[in-house]
PDB file of N, CA and C in Angstrom:
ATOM      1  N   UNK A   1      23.531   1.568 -13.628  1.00  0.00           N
ATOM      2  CA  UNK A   1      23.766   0.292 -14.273  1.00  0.00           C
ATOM      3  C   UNK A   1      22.454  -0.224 -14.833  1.00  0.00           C
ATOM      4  N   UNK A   2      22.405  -0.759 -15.987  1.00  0.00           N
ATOM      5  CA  UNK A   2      21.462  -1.596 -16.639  1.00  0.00           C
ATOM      6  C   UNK A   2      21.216  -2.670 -15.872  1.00  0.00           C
ATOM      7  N   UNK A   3      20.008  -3.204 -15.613  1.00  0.00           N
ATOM      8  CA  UNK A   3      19.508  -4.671 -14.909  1.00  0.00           C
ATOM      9  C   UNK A   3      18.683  -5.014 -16.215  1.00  0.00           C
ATOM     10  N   UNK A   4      18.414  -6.535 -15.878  1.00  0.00           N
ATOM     11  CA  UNK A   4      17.699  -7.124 -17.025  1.00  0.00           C
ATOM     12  C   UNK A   4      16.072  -6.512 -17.689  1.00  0.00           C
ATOM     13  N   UNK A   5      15.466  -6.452 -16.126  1.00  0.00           N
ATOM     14  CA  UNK A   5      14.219  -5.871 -16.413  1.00  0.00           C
ATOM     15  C   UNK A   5      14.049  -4.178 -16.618  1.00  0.00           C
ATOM     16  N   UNK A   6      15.477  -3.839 -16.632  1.00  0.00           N
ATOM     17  CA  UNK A   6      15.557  -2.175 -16.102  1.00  0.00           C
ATOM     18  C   UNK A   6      16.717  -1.581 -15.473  1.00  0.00           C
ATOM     19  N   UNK A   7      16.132  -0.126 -15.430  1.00  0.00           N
ATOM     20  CA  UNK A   7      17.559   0.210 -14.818  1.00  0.00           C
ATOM     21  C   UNK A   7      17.549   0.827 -13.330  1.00  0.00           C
ATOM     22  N   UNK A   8      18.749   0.554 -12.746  1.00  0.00           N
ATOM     23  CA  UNK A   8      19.211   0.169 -11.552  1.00  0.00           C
ATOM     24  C   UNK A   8      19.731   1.556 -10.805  1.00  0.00           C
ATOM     25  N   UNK A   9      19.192   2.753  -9.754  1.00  0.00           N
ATOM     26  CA  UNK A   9      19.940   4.006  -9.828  1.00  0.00           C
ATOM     27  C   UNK A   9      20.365   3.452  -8.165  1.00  0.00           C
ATOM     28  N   UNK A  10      21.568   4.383  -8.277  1.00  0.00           N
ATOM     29  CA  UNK A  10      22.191   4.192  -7.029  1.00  0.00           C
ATOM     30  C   UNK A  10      22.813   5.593  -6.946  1.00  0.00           C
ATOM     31  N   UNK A  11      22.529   6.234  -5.332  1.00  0.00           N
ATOM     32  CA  UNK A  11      22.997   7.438  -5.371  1.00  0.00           C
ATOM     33  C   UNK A  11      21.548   8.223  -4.522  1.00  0.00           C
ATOM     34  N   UNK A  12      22.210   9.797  -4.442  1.00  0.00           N
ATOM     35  CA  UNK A  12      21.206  10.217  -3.613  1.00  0.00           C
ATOM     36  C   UNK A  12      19.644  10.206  -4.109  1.00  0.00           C
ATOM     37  N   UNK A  13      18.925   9.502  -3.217  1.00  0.00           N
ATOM     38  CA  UNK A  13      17.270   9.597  -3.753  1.00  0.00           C
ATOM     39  C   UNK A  13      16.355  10.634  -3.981  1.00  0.00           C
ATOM     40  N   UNK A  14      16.866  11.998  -2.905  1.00  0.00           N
ATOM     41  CA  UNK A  14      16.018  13.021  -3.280  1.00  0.00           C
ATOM     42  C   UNK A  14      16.225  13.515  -4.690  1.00  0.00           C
ATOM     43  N   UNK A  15      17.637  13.122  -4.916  1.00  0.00           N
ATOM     44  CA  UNK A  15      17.765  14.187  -6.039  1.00  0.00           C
ATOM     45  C   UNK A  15      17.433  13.473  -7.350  1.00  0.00           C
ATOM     46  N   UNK A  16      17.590  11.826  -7.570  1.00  0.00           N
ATOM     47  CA  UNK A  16      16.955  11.245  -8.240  1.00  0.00           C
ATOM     48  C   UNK A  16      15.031  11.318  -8.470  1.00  0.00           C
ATOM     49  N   UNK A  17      14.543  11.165  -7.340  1.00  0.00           N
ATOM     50  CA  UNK A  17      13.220  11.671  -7.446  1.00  0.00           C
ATOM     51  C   UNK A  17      12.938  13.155  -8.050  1.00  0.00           C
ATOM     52  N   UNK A  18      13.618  14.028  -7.381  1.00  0.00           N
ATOM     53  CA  UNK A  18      13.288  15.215  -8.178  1.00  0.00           C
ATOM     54  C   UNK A  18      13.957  15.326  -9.365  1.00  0.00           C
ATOM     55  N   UNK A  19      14.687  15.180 -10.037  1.00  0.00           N
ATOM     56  CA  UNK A  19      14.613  14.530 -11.606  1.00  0.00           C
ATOM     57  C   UNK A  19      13.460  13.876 -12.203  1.00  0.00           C
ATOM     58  N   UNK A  20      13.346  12.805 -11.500  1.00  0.00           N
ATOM     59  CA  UNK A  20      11.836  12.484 -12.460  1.00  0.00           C
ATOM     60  C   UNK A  20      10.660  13.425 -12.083  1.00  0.00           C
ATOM     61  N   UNK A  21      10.395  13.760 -11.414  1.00  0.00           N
ATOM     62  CA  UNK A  21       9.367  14.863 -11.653  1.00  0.00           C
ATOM     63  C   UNK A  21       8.740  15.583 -12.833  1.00  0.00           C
ATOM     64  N   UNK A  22       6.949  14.819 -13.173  1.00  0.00           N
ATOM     65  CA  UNK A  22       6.362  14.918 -12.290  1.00  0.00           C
ATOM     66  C   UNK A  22       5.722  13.915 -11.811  1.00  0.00           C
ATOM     67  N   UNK A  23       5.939  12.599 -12.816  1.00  0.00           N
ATOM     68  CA  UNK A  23       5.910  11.104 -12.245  1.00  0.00           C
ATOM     69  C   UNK A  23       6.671  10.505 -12.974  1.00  0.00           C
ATOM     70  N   UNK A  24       8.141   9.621 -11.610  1.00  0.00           N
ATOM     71  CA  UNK A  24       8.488   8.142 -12.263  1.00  0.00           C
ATOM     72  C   UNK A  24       8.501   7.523 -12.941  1.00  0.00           C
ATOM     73  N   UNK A  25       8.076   7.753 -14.380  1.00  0.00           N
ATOM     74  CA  UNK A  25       7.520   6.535 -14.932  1.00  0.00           C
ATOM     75  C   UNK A  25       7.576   5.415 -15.478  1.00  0.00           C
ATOM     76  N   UNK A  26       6.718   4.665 -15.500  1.00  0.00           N
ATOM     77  CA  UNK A  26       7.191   3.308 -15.467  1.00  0.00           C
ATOM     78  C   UNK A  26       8.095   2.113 -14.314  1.00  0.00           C
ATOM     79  N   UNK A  27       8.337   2.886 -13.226  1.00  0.00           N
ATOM     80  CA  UNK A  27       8.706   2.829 -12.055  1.00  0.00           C
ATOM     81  C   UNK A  27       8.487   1.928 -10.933  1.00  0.00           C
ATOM     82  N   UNK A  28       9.089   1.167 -10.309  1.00  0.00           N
ATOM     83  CA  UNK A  28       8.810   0.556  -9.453  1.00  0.00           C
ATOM     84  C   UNK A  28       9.680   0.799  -7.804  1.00  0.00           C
ATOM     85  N   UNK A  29       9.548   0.609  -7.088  1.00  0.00           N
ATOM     86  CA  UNK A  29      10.551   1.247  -5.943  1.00  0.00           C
ATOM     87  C   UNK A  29      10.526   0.179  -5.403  1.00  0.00           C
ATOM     88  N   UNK A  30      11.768  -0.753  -5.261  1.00  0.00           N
ATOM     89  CA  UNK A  30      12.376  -1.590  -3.834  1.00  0.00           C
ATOM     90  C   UNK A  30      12.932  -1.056  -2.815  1.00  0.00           C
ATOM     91  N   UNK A  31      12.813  -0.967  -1.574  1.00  0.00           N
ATOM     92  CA  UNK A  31      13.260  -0.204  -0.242  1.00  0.00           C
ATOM     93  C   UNK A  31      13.764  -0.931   0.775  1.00  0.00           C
ATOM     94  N   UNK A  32      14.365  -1.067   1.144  1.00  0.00           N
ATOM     95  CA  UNK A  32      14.622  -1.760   2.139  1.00  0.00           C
ATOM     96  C   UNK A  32      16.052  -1.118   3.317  1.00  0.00           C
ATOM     97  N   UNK A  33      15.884  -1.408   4.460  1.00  0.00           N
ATOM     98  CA  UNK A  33      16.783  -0.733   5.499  1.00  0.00           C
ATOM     99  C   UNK A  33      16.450  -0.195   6.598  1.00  0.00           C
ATOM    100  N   UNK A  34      16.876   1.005   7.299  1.00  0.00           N
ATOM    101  CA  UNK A  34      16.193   1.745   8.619  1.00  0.00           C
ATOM    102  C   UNK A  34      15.110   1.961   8.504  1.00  0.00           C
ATOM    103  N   UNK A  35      14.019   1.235   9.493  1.00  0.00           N
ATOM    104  CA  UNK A  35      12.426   1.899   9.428  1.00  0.00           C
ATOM    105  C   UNK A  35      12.084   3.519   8.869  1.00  0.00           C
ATOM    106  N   UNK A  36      13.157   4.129   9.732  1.00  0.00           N
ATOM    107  CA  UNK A  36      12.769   5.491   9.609  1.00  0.00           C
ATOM    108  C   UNK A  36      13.033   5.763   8.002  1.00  0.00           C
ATOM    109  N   UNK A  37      14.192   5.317   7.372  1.00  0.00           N
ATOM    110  CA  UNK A  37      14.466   5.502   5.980  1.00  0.00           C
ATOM    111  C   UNK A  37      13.574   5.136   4.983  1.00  0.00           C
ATOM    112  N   UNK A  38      13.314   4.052   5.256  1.00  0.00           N
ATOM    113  CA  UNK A  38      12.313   3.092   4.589  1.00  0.00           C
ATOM    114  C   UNK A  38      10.796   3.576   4.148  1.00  0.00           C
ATOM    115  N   UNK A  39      10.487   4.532   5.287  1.00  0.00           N
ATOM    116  CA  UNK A  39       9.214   5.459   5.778  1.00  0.00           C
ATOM    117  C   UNK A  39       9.371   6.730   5.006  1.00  0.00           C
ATOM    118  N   UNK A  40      10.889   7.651   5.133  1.00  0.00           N
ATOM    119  CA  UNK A  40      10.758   8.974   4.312  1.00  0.00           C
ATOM    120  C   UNK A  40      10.744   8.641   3.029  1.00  0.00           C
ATOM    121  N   UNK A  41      11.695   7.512   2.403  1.00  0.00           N
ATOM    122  CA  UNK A  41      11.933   7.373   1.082  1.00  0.00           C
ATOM    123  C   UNK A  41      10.709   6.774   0.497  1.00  0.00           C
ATOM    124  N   UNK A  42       9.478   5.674   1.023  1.00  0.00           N
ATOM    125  CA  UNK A  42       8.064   5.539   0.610  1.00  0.00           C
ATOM    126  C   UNK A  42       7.144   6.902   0.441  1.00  0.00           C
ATOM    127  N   UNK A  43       7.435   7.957   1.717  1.00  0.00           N
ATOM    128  CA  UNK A  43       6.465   8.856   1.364  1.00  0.00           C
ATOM    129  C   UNK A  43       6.755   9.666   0.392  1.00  0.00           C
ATOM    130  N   UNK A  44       8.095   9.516   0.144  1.00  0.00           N
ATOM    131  CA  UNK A  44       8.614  10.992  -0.857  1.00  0.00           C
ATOM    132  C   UNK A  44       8.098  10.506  -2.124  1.00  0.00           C
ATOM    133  N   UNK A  45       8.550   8.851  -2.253  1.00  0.00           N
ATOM    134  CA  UNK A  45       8.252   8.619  -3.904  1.00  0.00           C
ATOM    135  C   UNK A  45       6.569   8.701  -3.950  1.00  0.00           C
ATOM    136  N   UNK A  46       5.855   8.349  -3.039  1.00  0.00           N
ATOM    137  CA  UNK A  46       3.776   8.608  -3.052  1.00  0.00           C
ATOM    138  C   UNK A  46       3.898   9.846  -3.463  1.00  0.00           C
ATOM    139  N   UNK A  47       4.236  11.034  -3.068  1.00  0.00           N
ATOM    140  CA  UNK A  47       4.220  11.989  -2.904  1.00  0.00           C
ATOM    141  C   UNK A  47       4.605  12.616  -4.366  1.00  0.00           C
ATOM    142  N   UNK A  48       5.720  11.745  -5.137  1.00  0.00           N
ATOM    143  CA  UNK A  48       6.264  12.249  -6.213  1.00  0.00           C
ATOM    144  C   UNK A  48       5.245  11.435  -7.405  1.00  0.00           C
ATOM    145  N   UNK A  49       3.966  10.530  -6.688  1.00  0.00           N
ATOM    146  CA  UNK A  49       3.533  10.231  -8.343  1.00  0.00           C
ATOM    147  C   UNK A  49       3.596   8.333  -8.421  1.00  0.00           C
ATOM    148  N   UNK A  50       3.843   7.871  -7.569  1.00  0.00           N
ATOM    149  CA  UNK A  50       4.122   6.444  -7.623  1.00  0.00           C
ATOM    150  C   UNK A  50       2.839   6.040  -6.353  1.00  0.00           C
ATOM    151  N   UNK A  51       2.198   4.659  -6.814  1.00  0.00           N
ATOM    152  CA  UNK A  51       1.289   3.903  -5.975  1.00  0.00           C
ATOM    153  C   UNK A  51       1.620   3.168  -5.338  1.00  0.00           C
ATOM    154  N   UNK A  52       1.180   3.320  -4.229  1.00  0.00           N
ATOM    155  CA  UNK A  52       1.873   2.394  -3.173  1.00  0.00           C
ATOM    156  C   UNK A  52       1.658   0.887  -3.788  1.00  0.00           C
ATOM    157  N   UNK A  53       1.410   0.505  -4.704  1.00  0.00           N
ATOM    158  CA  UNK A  53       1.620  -0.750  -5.375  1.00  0.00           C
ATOM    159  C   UNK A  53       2.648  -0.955  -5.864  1.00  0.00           C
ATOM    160  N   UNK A  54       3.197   0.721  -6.335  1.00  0.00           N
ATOM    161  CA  UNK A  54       4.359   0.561  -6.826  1.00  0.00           C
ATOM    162  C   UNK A  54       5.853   0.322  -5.977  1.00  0.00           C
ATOM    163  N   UNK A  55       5.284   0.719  -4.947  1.00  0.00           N
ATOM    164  CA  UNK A  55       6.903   0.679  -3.845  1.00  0.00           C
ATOM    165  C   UNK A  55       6.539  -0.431  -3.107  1.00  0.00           C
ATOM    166  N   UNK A  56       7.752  -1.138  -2.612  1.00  0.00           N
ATOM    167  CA  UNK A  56       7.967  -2.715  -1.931  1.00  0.00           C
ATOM    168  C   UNK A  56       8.892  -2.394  -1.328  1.00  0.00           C
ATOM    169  N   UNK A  57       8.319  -2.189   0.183  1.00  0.00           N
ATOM    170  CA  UNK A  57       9.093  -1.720   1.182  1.00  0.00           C
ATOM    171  C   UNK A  57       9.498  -3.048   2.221  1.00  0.00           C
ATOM    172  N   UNK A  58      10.581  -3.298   2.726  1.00  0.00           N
ATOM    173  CA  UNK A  58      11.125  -4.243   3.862  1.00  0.00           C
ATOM    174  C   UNK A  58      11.590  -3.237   4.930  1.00  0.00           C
ATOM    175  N   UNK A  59      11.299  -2.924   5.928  1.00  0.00           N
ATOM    176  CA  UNK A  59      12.151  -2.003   7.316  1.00  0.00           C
ATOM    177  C   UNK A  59      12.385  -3.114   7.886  1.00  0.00           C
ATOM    178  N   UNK A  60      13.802  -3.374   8.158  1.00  0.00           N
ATOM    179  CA  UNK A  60      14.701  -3.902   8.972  1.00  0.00           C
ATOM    180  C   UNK A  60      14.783  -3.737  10.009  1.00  0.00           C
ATOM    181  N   UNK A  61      14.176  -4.442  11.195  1.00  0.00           N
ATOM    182  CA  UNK A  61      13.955  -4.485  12.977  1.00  0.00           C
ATOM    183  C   UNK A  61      15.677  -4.615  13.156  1.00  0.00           C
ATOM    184  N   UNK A  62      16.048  -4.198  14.589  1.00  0.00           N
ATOM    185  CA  UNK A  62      16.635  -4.839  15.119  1.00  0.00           C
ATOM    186  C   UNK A  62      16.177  -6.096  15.860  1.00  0.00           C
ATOM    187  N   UNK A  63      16.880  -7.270  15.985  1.00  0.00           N
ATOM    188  CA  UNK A  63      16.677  -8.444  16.396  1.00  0.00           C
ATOM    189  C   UNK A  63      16.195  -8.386  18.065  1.00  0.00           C
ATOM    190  N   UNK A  64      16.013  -9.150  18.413  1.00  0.00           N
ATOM    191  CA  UNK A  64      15.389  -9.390  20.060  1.00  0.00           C
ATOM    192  C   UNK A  64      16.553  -9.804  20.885  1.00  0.00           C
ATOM    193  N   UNK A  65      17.338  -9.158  21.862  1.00  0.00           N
ATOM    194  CA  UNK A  65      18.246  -9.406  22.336  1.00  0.00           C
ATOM    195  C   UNK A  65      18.258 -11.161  22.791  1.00  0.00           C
ATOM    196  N   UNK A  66      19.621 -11.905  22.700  1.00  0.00           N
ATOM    197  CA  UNK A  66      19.286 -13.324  23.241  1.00  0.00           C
ATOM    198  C   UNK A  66      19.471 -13.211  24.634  1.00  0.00           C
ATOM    199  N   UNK A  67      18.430 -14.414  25.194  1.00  0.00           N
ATOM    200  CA  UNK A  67      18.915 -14.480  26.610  1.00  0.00           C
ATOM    201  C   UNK A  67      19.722 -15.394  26.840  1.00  0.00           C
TER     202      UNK A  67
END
C-alpha cells in the first residue's frame, strides 16, 4: 500500500530485504513487537545496508505482574 510519505510493505521481511539487496534505498525501518523479533529484524536490515539511524526500533516488555 502507498502511505503519504511512502510506501508501506507488509509481508515476510526476509524476503522483502533480500529483494532490496544491496541497499534499501531510501529506506527507513519502523519495528516494533517481540524483543527477540525486534533484535533479528534490526540486525538483518544493518546487515543489509541501512544505519542504525535508519531503523526505529520499540521491543515490547511484558508488563510487571500486579500485586
Amino acid at each position: 500500500a502507498d502511505a503519504a510519505a511512502g510506501r508501506v510493505y507488509l509481508g515476510p521481511m526476509d524476503k522483502l530485504i533480500a529483494e532490496q539487496v544491496p541497499k534499501p534505498k531510501g529506506w527507513r525501518a519502523f519495528l516494533c513487537g517481540d524483543p527477540n523479533f525486534v533484535q533479528t529484524i534490526r540486525k538483518k536490515l544493518f546487515l543489509a545496508g541501512l544505519a542504525l539511524a535508519e531503523i526505529h526500533a520499540d521491543a515490547f516488555l511484558p508488563s510487571a505482574p500486579s500485586k
